[in-house]
N, C-alpha and C. Protein backbone atom coordinates (compact mmCIF):
# COMPACT_ATOMS: atom_id res chain seq x y z
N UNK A 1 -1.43 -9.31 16.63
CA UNK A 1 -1.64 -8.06 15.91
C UNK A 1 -0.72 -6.99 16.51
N UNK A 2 -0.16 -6.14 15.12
CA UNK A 2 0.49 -5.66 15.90
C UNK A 2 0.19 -4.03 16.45
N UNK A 3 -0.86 -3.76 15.68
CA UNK A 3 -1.69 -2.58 15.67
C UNK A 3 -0.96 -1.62 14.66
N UNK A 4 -0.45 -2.02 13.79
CA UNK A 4 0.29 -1.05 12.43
C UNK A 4 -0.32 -0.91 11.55
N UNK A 5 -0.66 0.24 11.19
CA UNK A 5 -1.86 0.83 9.79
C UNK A 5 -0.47 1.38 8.86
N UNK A 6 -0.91 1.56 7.72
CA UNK A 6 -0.19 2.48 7.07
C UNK A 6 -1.11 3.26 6.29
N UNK A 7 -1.49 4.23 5.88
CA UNK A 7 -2.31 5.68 5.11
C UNK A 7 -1.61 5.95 3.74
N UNK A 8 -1.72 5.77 2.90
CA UNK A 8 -1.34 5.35 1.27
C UNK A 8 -1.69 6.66 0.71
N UNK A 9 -1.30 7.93 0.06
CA UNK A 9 -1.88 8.97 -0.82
C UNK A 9 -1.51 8.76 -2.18
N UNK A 10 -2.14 8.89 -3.60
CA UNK A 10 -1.71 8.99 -4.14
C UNK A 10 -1.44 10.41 -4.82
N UNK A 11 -1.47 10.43 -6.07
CA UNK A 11 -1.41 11.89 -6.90
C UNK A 11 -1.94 13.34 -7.02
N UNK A 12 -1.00 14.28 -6.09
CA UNK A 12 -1.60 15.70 -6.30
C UNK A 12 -2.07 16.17 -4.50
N UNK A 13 -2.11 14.65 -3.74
CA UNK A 13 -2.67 14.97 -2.66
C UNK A 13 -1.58 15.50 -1.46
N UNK A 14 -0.77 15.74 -1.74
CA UNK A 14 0.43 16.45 -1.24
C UNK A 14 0.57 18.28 -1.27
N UNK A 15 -0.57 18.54 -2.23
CA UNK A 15 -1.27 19.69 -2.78
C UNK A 15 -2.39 20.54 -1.64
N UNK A 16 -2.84 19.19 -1.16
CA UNK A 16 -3.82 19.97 0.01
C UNK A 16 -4.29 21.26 0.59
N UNK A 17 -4.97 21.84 0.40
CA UNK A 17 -5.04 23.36 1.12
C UNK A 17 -4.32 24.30 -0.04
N UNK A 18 -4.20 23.49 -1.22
CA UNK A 18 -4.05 24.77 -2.56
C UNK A 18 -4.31 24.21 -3.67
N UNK A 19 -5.44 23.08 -3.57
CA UNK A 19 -6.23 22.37 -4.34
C UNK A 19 -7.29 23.11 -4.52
N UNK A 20 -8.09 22.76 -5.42
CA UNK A 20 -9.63 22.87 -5.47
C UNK A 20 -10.08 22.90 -4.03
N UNK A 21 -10.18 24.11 -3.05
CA UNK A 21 -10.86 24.06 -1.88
C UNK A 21 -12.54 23.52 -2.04
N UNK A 22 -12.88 24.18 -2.88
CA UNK A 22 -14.35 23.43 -2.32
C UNK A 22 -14.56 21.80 -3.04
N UNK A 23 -13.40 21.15 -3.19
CA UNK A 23 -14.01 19.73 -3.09
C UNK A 23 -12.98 19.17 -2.32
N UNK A 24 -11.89 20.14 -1.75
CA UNK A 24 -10.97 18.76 -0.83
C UNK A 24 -10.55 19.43 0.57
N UNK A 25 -11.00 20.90 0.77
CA UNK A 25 -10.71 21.68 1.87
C UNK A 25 -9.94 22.09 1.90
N UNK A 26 -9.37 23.12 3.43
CA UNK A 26 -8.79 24.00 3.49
C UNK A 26 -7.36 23.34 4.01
N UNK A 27 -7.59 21.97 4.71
CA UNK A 27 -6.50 21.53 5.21
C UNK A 27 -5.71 21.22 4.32
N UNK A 28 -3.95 21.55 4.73
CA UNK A 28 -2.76 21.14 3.90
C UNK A 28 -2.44 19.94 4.28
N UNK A 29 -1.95 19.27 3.99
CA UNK A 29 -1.44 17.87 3.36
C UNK A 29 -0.67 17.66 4.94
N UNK A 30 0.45 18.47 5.51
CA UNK A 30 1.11 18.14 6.54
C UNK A 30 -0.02 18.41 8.16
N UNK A 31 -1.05 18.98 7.84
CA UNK A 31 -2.15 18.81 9.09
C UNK A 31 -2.77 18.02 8.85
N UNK A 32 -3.46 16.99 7.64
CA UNK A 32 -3.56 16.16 7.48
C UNK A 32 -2.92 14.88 8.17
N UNK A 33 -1.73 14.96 7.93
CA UNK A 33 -1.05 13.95 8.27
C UNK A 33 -1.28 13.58 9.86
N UNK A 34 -0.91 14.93 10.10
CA UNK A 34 -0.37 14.94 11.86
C UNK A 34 -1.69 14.54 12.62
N UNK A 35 -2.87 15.29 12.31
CA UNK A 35 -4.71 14.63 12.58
C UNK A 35 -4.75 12.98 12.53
N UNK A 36 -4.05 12.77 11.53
CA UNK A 36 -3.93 11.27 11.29
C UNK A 36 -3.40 10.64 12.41
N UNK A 37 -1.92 10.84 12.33
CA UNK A 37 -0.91 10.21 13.36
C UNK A 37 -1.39 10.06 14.97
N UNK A 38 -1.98 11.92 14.72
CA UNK A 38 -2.33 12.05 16.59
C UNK A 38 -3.74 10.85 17.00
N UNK A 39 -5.01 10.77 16.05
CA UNK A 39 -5.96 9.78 16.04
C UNK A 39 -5.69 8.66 16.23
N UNK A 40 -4.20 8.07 15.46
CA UNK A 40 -3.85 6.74 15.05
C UNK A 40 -3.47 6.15 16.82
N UNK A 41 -2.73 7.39 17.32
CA UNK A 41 -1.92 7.01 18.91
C UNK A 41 -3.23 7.18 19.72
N UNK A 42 -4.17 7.81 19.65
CA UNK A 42 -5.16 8.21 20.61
C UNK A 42 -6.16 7.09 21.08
N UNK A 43 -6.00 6.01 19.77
CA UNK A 43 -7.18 4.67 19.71
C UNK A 43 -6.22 3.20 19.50
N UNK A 44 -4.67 3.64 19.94
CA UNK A 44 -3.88 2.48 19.81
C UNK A 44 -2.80 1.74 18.38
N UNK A 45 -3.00 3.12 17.34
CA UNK A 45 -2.53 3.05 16.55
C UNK A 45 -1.15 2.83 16.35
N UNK A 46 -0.55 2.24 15.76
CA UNK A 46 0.77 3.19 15.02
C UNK A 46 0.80 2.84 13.55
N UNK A 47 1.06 4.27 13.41
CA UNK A 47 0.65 5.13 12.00
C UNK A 47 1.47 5.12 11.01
N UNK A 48 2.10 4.68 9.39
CA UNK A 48 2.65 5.94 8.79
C UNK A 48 2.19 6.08 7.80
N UNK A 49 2.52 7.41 7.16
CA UNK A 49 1.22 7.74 6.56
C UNK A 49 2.14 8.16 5.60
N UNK A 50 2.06 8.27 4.50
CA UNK A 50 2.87 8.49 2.72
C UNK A 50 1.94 8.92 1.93
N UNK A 51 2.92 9.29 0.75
CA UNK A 51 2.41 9.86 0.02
C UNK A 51 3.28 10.09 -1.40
N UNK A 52 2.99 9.58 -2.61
CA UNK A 52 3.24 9.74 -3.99
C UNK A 52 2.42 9.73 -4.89
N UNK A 53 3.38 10.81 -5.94
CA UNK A 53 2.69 10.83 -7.00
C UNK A 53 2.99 9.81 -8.12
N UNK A 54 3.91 9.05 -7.59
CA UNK A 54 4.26 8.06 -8.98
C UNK A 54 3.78 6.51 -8.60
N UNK A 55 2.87 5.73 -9.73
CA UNK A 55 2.32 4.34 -9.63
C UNK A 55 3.32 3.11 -9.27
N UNK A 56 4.36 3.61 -9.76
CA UNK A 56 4.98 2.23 -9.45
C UNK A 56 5.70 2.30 -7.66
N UNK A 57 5.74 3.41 -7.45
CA UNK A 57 6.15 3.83 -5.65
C UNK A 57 4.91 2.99 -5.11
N UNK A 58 3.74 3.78 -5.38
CA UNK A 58 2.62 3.19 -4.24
C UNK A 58 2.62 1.71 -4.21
N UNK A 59 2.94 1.41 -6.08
CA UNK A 59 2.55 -0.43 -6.13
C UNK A 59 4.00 -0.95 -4.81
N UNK A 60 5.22 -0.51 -5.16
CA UNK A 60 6.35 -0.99 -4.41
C UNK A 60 5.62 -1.10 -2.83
N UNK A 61 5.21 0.24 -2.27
CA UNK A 61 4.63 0.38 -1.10
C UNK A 61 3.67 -1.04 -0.74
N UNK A 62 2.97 -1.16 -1.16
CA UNK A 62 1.53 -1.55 -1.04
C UNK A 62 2.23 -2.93 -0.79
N UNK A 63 3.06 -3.13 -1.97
CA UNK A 63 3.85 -4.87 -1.48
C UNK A 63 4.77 -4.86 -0.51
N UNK A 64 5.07 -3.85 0.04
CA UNK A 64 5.92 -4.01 1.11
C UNK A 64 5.20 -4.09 2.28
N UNK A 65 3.52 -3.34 2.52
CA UNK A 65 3.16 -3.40 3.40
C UNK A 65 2.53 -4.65 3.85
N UNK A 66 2.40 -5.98 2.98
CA UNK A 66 2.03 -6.98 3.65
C UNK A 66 2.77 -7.71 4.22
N UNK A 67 3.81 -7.44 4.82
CA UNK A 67 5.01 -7.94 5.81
C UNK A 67 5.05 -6.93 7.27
N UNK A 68 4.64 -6.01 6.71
CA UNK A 68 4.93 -4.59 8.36
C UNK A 68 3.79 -4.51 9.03
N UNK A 69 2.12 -4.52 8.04
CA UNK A 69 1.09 -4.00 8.66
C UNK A 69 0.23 -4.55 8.78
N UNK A 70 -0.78 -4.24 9.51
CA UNK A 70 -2.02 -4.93 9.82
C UNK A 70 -3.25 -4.44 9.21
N UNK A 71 -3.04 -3.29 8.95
CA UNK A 71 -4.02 -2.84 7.58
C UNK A 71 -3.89 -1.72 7.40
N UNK A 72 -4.56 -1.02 6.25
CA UNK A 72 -4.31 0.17 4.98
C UNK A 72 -5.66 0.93 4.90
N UNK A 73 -5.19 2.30 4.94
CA UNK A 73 -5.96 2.99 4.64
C UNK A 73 -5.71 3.88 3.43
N UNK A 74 -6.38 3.24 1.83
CA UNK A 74 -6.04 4.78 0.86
C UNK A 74 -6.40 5.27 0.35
N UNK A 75 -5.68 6.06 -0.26
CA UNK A 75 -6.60 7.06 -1.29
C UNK A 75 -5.60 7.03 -2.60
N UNK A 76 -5.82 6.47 -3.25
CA UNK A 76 -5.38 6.56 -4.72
C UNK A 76 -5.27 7.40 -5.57
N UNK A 77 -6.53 8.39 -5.15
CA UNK A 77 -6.43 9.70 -6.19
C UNK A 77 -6.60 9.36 -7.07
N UNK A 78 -6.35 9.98 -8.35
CA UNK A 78 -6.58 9.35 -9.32
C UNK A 78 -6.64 7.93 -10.13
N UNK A 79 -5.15 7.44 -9.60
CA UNK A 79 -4.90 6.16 -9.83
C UNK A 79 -5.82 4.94 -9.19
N UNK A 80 -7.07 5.41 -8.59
CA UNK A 80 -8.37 4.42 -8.08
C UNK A 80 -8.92 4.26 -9.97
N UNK A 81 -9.50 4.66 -10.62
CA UNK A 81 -9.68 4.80 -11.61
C UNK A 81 -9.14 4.36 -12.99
N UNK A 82 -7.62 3.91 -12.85
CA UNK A 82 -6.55 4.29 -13.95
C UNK A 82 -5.98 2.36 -13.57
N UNK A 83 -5.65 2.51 -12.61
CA UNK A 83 -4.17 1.62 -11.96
C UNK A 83 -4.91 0.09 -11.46
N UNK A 84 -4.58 -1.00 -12.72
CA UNK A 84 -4.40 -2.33 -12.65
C UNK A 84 -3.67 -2.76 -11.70
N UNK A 85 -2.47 -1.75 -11.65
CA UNK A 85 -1.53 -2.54 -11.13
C UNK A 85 -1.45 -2.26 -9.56
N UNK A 86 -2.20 -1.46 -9.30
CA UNK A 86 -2.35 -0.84 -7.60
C UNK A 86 -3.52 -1.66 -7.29
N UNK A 87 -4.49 -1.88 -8.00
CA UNK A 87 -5.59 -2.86 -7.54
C UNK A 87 -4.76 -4.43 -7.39
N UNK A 88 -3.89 -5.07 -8.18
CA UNK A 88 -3.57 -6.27 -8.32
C UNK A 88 -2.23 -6.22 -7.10
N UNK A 89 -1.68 -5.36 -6.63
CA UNK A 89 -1.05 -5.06 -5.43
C UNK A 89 -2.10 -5.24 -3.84
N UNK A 90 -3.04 -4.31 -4.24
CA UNK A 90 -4.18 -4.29 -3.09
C UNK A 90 -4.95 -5.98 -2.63
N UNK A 91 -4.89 -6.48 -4.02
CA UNK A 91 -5.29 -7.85 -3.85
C UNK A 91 -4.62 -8.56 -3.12
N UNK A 92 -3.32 -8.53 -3.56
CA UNK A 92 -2.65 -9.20 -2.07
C UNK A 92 -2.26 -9.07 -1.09
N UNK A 93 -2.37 -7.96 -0.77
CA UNK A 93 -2.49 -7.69 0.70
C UNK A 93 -3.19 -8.22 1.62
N UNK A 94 -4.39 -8.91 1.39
CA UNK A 94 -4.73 -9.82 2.51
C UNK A 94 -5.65 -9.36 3.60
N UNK A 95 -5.26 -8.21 4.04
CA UNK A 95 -5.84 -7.68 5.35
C UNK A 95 -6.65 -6.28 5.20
N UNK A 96 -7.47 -5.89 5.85
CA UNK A 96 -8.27 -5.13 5.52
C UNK A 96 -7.64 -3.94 5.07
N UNK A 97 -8.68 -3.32 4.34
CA UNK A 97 -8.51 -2.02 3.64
C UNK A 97 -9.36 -1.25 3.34
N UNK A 98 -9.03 0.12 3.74
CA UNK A 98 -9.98 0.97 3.55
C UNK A 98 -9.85 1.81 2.12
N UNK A 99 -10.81 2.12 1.25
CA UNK A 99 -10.56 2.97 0.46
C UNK A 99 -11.21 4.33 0.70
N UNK A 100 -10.62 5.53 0.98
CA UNK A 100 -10.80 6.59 1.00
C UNK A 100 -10.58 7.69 -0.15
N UNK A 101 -11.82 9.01 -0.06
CA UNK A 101 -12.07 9.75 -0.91
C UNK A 101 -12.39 10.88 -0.16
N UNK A 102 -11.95 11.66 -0.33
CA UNK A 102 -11.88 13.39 0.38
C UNK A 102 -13.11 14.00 -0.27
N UNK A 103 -13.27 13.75 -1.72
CA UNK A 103 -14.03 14.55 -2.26
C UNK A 103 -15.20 12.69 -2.73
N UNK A 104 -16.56 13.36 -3.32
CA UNK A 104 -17.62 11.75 -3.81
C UNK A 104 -17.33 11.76 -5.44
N UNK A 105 -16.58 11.11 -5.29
CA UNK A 105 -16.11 10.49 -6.68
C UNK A 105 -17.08 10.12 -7.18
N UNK A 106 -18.32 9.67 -7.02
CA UNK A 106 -19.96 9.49 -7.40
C UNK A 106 -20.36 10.47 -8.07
N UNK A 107 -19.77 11.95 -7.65
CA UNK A 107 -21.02 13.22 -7.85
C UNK A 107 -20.13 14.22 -8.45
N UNK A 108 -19.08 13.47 -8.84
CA UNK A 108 -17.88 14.32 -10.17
C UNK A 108 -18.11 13.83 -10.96
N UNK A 109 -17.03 14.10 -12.16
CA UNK A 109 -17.27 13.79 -13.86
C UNK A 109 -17.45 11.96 -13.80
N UNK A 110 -18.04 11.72 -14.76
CA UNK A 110 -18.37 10.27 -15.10
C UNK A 110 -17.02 9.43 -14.59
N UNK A 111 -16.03 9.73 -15.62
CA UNK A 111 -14.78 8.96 -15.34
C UNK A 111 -14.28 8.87 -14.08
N UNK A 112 -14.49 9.30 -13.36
CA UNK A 112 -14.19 9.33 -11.67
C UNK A 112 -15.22 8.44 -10.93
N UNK A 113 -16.07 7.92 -11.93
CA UNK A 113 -17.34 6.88 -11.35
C UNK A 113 -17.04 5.19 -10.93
N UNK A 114 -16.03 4.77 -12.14
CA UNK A 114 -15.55 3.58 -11.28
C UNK A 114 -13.84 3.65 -10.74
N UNK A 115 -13.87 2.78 -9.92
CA UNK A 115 -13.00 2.62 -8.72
C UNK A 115 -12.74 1.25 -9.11
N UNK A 116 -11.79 1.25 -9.77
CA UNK A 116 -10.36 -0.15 -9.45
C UNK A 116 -10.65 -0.99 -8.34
N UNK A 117 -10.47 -0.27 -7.36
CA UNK A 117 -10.12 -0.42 -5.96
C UNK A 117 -11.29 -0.55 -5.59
N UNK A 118 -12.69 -0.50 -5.43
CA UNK A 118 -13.48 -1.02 -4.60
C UNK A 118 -13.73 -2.48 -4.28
N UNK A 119 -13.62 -2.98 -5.67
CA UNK A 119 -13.85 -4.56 -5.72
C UNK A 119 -12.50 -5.16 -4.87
N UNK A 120 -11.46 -5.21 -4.41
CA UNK A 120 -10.96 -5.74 -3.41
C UNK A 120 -10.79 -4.54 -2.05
N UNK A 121 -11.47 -3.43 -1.95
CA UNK A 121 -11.24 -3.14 -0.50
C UNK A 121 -12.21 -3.75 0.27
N UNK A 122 -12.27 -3.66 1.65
CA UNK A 122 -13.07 -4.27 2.74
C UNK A 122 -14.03 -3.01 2.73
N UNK A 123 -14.09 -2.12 2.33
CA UNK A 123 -15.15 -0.80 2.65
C UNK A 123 -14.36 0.65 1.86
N UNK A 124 -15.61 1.44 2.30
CA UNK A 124 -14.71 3.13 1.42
C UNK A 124 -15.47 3.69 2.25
N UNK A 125 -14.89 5.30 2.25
CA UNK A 125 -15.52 6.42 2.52
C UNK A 125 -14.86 7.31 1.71
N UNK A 126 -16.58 7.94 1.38
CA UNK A 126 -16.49 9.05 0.36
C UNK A 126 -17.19 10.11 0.64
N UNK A 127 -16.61 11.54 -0.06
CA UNK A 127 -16.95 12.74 0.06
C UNK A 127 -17.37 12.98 1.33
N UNK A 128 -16.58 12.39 2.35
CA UNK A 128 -16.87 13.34 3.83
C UNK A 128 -15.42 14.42 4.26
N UNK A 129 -14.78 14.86 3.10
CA UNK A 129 -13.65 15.67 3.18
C UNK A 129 -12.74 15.15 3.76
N UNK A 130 -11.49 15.68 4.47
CA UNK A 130 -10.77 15.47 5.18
C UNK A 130 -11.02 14.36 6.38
N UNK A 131 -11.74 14.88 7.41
CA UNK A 131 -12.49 14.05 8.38
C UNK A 131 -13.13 12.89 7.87
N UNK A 132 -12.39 12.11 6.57
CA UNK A 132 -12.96 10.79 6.31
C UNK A 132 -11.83 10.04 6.77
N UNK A 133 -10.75 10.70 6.80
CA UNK A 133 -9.46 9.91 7.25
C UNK A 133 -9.55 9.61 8.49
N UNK A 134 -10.17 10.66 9.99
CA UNK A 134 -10.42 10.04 10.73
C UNK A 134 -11.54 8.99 10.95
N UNK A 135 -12.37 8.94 10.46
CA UNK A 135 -13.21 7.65 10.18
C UNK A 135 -12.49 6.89 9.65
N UNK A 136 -11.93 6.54 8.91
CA UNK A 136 -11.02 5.45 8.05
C UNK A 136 -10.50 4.74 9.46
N UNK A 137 -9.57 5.60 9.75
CA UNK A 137 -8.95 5.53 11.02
C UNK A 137 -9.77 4.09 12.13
N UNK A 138 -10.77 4.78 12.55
CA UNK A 138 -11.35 4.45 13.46
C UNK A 138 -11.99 3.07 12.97
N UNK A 139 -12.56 3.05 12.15
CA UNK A 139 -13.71 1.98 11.17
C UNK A 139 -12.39 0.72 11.19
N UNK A 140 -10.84 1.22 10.96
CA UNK A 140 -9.60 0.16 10.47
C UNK A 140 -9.53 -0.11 12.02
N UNK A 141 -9.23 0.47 12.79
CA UNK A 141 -9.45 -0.23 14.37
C UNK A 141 -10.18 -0.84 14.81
N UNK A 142 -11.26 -0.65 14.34
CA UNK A 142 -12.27 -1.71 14.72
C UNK A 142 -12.77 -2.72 14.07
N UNK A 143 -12.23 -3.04 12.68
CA UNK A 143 -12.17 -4.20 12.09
C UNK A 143 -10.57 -4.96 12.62
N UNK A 144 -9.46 -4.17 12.81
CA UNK A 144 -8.67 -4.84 13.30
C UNK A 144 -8.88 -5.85 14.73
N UNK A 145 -10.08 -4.98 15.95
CA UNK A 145 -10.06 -5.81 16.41
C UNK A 145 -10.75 -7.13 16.69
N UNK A 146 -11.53 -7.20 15.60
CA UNK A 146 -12.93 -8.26 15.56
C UNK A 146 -11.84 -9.21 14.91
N UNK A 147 -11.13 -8.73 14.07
CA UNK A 147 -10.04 -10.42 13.21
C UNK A 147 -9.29 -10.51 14.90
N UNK A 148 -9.04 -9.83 15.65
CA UNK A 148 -8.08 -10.38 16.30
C UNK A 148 -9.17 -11.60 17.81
N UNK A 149 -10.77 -11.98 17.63
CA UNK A 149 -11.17 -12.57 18.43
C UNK A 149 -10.44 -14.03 17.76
């Protein structure tokens, strides 16, 4: 193992901190990141963390990452909802995955109720804001190291 995560964003989340504050917070997109990175080195990580708004980037991503990484942490944004083709990417990836949600996609409009992406991630976290990424974080380290007994 080689201890390589990669952090997946999709659409709008580059917006951060001039979004809808009361469902995604005050943090911008580049403190985001860096919270990420600094967590990722603090528990043995190495991190990179992206971000697009276009489906066929993340799908490219997502297939590239089953050659570099040891597992994924994302957030789809919208495209959890929408995108066949990001779920049928996620499928082969193989190795764990987290699906993450800033805001509870549960306790918004209906259409934000199913998730593509749950049926092949290994787990989610939802509506714990920002600070779900560091859980993501942490929860992907420690499934990384139980595959590695």
């Amino acid at each position: 193992m080689n201890n390589k995560i990669i952090i997946i964003n999709g659409p709008n989340l580059n917006l951060l901190g001039e979004r809808e504050q009361s469902q995604y917070g005050s943090d911008n997109y580049e403190q985001l990141k860096e919270n990420c990175i600094k967590k990722s080195k603090e528990i043995g990580l190495n991190c990179e963390f992206i971000q697009s708004n276009l489906e066929g980037d993340l799908v490219n991503k997502i297939q590239d990452a089953r050659k570099n990484y040891d597992g994924m942490i994302i957030n789809a944004a919208a495209f959890t909802h929408t995108s066949v083709a990001i779920r049928d990417a996620l499928e082969l990836f193989k190795k764990p995955i987290i699906e993450m949600h800033i805001s509870n996609i549960y306790k918004r409009e209906e259409f934000r109720h199913k998730s593509l992406i749950s049926g092949v991630a290994t787990g989610g976290i939802f509506g714990l804001g920002t600070e779900g990424y560091i859980l993501a974080i942490i929860s992907l380290q420690k499934l990384l190291k139980n595959e590695n007994r």
